[in-house]
C-alpha atoms as a PDB file:
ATOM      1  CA  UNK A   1     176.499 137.630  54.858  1.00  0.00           C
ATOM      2  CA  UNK A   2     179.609 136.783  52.614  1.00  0.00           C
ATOM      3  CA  UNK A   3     181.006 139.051  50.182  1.00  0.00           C
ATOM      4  CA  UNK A   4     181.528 137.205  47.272  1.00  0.00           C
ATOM      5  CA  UNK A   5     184.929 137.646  45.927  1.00  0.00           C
ATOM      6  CA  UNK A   6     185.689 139.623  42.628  1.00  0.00           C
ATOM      7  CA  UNK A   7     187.921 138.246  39.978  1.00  0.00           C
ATOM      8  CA  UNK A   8     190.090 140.545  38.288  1.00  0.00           C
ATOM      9  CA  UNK A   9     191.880 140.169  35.171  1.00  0.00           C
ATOM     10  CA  UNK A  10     195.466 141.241  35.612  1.00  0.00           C
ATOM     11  CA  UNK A  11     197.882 140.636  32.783  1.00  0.00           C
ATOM     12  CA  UNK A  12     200.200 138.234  33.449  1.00  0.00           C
ATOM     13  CA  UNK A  13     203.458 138.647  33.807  1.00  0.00           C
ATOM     14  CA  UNK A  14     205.359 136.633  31.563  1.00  0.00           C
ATOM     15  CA  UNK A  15     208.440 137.188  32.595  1.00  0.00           C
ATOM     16  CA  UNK A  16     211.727 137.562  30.229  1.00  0.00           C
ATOM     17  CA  UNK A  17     210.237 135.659  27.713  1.00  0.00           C
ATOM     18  CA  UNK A  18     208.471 138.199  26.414  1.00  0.00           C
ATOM     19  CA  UNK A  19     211.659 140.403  25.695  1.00  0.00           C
ATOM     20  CA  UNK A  20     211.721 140.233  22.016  1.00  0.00           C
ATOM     21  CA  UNK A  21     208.189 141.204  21.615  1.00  0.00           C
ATOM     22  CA  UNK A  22     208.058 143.647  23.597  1.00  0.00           C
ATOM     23  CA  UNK A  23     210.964 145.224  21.903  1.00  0.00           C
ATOM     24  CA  UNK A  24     209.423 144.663  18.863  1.00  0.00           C
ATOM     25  CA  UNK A  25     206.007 146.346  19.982  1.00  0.00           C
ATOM     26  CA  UNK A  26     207.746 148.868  21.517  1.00  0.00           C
ATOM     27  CA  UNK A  27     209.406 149.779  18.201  1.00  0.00           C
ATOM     28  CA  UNK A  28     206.332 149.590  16.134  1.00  0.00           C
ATOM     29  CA  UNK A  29     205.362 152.179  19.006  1.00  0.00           C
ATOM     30  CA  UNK A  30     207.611 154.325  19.075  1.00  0.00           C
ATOM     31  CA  UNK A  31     207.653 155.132  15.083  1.00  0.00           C
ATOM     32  CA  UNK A  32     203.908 155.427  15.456  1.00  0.00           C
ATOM     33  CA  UNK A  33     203.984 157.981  18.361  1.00  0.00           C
ATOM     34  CA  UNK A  34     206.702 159.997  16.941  1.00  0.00           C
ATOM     35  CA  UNK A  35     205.734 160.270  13.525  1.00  0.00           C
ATOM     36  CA  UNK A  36     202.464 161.745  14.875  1.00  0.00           C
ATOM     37  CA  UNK A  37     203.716 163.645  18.110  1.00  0.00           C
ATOM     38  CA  UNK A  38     206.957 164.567  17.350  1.00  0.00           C
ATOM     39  CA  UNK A  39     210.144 163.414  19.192  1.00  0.00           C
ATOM     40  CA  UNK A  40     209.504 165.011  22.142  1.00  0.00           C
ATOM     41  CA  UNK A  41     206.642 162.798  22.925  1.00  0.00           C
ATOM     42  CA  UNK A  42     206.300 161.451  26.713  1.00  0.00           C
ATOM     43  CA  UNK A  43     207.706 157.795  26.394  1.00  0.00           C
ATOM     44  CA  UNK A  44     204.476 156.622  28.655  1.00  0.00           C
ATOM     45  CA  UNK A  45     202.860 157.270  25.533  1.00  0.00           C
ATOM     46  CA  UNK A  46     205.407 154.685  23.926  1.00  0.00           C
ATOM     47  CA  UNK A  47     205.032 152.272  26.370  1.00  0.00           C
ATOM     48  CA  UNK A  48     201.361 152.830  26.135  1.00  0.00           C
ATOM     49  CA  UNK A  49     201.067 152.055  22.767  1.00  0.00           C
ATOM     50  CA  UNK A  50     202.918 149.150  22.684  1.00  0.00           C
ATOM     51  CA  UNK A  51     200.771 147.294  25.613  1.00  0.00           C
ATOM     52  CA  UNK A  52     204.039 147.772  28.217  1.00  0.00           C
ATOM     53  CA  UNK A  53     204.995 149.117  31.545  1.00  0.00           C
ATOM     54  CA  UNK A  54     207.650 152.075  31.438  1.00  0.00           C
ATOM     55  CA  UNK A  55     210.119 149.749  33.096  1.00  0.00           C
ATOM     56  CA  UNK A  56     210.103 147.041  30.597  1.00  0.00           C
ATOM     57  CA  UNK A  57     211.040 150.282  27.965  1.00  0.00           C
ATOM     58  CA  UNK A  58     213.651 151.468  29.674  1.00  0.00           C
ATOM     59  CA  UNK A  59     214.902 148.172  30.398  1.00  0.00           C
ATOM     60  CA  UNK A  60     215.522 148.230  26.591  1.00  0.00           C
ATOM     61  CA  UNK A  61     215.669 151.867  25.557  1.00  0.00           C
ATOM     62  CA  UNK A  62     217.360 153.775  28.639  1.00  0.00           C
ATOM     63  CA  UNK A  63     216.594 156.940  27.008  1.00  0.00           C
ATOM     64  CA  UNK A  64     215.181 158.597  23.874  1.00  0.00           C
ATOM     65  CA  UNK A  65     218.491 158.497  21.844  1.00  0.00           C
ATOM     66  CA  UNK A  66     218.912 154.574  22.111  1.00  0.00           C
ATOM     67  CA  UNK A  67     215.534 154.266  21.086  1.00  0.00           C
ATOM     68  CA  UNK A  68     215.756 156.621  17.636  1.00  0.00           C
ATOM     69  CA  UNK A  69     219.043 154.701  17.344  1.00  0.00           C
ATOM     70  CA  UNK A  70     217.426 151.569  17.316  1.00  0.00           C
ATOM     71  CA  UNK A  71     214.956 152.539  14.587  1.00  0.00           C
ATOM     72  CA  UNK A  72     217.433 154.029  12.344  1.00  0.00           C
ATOM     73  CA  UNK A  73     219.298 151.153  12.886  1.00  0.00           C
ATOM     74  CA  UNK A  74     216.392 149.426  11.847  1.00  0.00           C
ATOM     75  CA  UNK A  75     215.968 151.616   8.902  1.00  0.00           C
ATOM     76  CA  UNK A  76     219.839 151.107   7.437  1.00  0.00           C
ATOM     77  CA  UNK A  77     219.792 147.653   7.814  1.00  0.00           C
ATOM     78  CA  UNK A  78     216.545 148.283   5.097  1.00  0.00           C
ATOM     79  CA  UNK A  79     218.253 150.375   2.936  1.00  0.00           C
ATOM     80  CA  UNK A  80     221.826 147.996   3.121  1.00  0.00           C
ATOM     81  CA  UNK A  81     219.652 144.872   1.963  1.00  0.00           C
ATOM     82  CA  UNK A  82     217.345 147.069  -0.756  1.00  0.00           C
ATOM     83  CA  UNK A  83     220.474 148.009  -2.395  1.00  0.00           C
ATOM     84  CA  UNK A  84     222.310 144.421  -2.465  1.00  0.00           C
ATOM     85  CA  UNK A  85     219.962 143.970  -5.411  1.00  0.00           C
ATOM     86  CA  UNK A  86     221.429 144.747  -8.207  1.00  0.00           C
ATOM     87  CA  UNK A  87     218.782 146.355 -10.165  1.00  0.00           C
ATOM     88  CA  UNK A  88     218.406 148.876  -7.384  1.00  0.00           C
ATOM     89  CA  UNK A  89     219.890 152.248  -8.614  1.00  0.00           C
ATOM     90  CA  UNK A  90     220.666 155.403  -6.676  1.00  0.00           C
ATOM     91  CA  UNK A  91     217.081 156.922  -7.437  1.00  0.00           C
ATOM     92  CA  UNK A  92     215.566 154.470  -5.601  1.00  0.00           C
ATOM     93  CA  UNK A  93     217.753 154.620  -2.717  1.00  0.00           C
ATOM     94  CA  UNK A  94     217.352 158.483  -2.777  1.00  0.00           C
ATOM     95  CA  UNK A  95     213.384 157.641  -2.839  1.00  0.00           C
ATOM     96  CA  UNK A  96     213.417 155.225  -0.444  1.00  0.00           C
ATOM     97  CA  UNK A  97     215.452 157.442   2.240  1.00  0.00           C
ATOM     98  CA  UNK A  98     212.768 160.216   1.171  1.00  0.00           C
ATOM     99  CA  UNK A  99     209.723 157.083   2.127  1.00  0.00           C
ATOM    100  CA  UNK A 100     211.479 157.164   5.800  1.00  0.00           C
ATOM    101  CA  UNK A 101     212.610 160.656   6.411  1.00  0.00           C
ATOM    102  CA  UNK A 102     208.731 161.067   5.715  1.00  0.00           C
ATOM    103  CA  UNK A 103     207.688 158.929   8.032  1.00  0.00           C
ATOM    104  CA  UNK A 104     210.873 159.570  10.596  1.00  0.00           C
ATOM    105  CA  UNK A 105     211.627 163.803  10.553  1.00  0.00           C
ATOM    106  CA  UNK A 106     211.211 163.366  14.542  1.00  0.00           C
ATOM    107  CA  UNK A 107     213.555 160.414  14.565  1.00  0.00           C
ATOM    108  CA  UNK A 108     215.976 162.848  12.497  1.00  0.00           C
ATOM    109  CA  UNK A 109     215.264 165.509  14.686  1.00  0.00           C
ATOM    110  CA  UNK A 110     216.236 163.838  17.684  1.00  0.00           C
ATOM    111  CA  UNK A 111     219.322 161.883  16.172  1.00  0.00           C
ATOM    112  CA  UNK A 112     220.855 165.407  14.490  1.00  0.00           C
ATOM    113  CA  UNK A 113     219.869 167.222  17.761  1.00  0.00           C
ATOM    114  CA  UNK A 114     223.614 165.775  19.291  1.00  0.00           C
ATOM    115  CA  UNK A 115     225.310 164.718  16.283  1.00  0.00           C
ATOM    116  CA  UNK A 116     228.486 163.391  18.600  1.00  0.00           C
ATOM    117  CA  UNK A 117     226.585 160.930  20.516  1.00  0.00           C
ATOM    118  CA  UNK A 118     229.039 157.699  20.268  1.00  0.00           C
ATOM    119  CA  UNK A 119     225.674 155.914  19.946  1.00  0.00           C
ATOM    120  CA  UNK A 120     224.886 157.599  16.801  1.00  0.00           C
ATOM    121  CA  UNK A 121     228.231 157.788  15.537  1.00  0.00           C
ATOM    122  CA  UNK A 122     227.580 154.014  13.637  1.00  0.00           C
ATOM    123  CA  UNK A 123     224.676 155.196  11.994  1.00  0.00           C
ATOM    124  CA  UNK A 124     226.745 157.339   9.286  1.00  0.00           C
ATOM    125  CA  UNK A 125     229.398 154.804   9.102  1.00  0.00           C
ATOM    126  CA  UNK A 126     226.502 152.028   7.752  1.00  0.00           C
ATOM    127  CA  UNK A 127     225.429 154.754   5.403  1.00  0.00           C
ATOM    128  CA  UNK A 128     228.514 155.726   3.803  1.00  0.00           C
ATOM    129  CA  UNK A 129     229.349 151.896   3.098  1.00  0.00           C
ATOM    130  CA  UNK A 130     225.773 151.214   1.596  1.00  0.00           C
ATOM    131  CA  UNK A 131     226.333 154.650  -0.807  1.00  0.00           C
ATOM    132  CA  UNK A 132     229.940 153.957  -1.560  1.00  0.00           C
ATOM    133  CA  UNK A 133     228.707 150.552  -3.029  1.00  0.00           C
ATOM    134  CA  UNK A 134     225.695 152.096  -4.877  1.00  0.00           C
ATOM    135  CA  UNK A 135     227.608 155.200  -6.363  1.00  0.00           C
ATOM    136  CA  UNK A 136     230.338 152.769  -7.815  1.00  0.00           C
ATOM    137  CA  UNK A 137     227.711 150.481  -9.596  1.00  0.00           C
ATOM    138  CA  UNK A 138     225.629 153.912 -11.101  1.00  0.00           C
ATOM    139  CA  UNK A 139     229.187 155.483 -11.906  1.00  0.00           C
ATOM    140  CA  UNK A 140     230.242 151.986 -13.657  1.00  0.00           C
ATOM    141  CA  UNK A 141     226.876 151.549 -15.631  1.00  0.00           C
ATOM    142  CA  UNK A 142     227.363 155.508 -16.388  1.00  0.00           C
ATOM    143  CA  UNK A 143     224.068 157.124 -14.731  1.00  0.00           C
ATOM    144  CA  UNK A 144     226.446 159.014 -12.137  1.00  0.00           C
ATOM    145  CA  UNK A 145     228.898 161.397 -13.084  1.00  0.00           C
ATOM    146  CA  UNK A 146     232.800 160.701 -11.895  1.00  0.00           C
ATOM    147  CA  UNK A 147     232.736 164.208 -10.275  1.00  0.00           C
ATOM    148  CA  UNK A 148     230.174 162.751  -7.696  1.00  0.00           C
ATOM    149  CA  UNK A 149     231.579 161.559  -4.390  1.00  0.00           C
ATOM    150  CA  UNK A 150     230.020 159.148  -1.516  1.00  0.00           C
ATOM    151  CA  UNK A 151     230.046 162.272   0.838  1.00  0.00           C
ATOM    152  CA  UNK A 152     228.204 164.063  -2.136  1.00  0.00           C
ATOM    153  CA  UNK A 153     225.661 161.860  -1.857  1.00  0.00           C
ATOM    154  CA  UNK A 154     225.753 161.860   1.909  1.00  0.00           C
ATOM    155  CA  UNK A 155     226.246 165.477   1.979  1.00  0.00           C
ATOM    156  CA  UNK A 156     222.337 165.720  -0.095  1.00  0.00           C
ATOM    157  CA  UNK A 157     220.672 162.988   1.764  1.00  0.00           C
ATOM    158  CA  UNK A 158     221.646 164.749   4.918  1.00  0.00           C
ATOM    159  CA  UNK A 159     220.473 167.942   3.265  1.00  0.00           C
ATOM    160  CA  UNK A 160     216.971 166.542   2.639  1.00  0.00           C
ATOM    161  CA  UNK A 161     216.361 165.344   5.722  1.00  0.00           C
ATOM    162  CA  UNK A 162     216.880 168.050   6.902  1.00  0.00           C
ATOM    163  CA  UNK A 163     214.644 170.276   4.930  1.00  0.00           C
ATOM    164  CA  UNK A 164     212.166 167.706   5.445  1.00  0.00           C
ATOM    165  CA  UNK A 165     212.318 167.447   9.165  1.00  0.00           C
ATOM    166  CA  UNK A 166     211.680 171.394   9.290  1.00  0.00           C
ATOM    167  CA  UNK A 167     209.248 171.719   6.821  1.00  0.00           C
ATOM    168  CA  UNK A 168     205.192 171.118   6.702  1.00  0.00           C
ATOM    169  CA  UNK A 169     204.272 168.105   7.012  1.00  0.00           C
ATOM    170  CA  UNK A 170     201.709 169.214   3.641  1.00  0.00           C
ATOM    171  CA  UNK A 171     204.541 170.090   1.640  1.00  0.00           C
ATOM    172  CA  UNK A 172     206.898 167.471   2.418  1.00  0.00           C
ATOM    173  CA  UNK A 173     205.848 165.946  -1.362  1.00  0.00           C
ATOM    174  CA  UNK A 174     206.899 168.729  -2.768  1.00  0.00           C
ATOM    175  CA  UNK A 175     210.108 169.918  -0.703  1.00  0.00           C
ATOM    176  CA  UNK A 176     211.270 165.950  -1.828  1.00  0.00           C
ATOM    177  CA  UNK A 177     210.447 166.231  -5.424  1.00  0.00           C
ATOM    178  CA  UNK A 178     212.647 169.212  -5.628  1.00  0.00           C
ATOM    179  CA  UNK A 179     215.378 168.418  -3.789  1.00  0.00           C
ATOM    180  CA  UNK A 180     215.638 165.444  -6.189  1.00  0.00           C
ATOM    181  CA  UNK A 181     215.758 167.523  -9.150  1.00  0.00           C
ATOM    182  CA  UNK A 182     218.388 169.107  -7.608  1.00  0.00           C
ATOM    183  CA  UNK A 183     220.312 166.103  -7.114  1.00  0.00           C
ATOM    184  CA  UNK A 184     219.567 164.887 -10.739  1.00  0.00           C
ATOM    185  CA  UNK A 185     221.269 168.185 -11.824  1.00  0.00           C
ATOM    186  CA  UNK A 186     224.463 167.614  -9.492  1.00  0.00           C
ATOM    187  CA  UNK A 187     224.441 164.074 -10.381  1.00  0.00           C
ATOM    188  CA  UNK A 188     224.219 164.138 -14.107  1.00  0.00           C
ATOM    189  CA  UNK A 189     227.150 162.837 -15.776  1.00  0.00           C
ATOM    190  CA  UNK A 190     229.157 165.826 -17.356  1.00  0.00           C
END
């Protein structure tokens, strides 16, 4: 008698190819996982989610830090082409950056954990460009006050984050809604 031979179904490996999705999956993943499980999160669980091996992660991400870097990176390059529009005003950037330090207090955890990480440094460089544009177009149409400065701005966005990334998930809302009356205070033109 003959054992008849099994089949399996393996995945196939499709070799670099794949590379860009994967990244992308692993991405999508990694938001997901941390948003839910906080940045200190096993990266299996990453690589889980996303349908890849732990090598193929950390042939992309070597470590936690280039990953969150990656996202925020993702996440500036957002904000830089929401506020190219003109009709965009410094409200809605302050709400959008409150949409994704919602969704991302890990990934600001993890990023403000070693603020002097060369990989990070970038990150507030981006930033600083995208507000300096913004404040001059609300200071020209006269819905910022002079007095208010691009580190200001910066200086409160950092300061939310913040708040947010160490408060209750529950009262996130609320922490954000008065923060930004706060702001709207500072902001006002005098």
């Amino acid at each position: 008698m003959y054992a008849t031979p099994v089949e399996t179904k393996s995945k196939k490996n499709r070799g670099p190819s794949a590379g860009p999705e994967n990244r992308r999956a692993i991405l999508a993943a990694a938001r997901e996982v941390f948003a839910a499980e906080g940045f200190s999160a096993p990266l299996s669980a990453v690589a889980r989610r996303a349908g890849v091996g732990q090598g193929s992660l950390y042939r992309h991400f070597p470590d936690r830090m280039a990953l969150a870097v990656e996202i925020f990176d993702e996440n500036i390059t957002a904000l830089q082409v929401f506020v190219e529009r003109p009709e965009t005003t410094l409200d809605d950037l302050l709400d959008r950056v409150i949409e994704q330090a919602l969704a991302s207090t890990a990934l600001i955890d993890l990023v403000t954990a070693d603020l002097h990480d060369p990989r990070a440094a970038h990150l507030s460089e981006r930033l600083d460009v995208i507000v300096a544009r913004l404040l001059a177009r609300e200071q020209a149409a006269g819905r910022i006050g002079e007095h208010v400065s691009t580190a200001d701005v910066i200086l409160a966005v950092s300061m939310l984050a913040g708040m947010l990334a160490r408060s209750d998930a529950s009262d996130r809302p609320e922490v954000a809604r008065r923060a930004w009356g706060l702001f709207h205070a500072a902001f006002t033109p005098r």
